[in-house]
Protein backbone atom coordinates (compact mmCIF):
# COMPACT_ATOMS: atom_id res chain seq x y z
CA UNK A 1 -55.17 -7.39 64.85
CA UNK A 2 -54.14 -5.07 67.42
CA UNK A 3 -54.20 -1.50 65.87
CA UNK A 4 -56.48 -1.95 63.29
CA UNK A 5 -59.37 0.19 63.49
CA UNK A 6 -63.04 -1.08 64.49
CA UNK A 7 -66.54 -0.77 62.55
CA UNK A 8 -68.69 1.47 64.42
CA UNK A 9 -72.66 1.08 64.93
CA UNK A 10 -74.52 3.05 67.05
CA UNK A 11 -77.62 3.69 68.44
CA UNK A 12 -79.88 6.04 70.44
CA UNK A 13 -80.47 4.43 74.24
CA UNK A 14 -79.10 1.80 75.72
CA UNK A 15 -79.14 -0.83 73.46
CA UNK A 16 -76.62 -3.54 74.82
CA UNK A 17 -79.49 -6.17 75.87
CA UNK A 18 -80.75 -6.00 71.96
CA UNK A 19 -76.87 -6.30 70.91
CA UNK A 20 -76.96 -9.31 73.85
CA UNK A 21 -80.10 -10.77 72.15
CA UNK A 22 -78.71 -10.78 68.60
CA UNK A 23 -75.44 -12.52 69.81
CA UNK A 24 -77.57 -14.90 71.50
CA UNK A 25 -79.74 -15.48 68.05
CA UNK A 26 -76.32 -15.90 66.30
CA UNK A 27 -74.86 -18.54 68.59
CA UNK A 28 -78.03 -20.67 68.05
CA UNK A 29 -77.41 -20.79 64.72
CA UNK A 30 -74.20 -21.73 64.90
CA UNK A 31 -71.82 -18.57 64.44
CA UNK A 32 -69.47 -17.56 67.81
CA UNK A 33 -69.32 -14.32 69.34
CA UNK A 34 -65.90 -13.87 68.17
CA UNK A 35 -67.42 -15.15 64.50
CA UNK A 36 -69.92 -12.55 64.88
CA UNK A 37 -67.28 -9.78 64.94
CA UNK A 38 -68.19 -8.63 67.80
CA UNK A 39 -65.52 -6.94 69.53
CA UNK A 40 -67.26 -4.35 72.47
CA UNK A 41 -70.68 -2.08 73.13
CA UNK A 42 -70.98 1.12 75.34
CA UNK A 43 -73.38 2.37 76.87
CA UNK A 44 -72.66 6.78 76.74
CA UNK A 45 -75.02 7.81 79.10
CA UNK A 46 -73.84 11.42 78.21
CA UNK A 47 -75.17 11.34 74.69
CA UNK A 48 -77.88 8.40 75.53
CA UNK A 49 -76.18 6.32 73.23
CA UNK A 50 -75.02 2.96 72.12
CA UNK A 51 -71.66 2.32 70.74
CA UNK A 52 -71.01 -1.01 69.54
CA UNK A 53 -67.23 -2.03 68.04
CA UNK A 54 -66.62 -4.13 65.03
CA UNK A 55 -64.48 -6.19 63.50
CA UNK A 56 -65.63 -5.36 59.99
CA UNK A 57 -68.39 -3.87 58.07
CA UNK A 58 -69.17 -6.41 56.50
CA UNK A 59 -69.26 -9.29 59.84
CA UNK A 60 -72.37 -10.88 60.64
CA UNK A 61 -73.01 -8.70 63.83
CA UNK A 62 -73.05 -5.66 61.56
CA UNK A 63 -75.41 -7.40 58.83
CA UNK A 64 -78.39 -8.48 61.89
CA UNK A 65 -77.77 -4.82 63.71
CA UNK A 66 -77.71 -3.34 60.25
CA UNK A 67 -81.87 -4.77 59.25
CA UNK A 68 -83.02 -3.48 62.55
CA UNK A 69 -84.66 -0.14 63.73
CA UNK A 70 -82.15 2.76 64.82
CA UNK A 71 -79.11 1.63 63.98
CA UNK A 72 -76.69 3.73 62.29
CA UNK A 73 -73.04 3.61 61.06
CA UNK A 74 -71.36 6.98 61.16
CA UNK A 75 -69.41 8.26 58.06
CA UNK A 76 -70.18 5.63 56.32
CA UNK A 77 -72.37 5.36 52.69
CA UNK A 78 -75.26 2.87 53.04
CA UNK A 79 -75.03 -0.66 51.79
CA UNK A 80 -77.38 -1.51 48.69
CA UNK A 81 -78.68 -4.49 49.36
């Protein structure tokens, strides 16, 4: 819904072609980009960063981006897995 505040995930770099790849990986196995929860990435070349926007912490977007190298969620406690 419009107003309702994103999930945030970033990065270090630019990161959007792994973001690109994982969306990709997700569509073959059946789950949309919208199902994903993916709603946007930056690029913020003043920071060298990667800012990617959420539906939901929990979404399936956050879960792949979540088991891979370097990405963080800020102000946020860990999931235990």
């Amino acid at each position: 819904m419009a107003g309702d505040p994103y999930h945030v995930m970033t990065k270090s770099g630019d990161a959007r072609a792994e973001v690109d790849g994982v969306l990709r990986a997700l569509a073959a196995r059946g789950v949309s980009r919208e199902a994903s929860g993916f709603h946007k990435y930056l690029h913020v070349t003043q920071v060298e960063q990667t800012v990617v926007m959420l539906a939901s912490r929990g979404c399936p977007l956050a879960a792949e981006l979540r088991g891979r190298t370097g990405w963080g969620e800020p102000g946020h406690v860990p999931i235990r897995t």
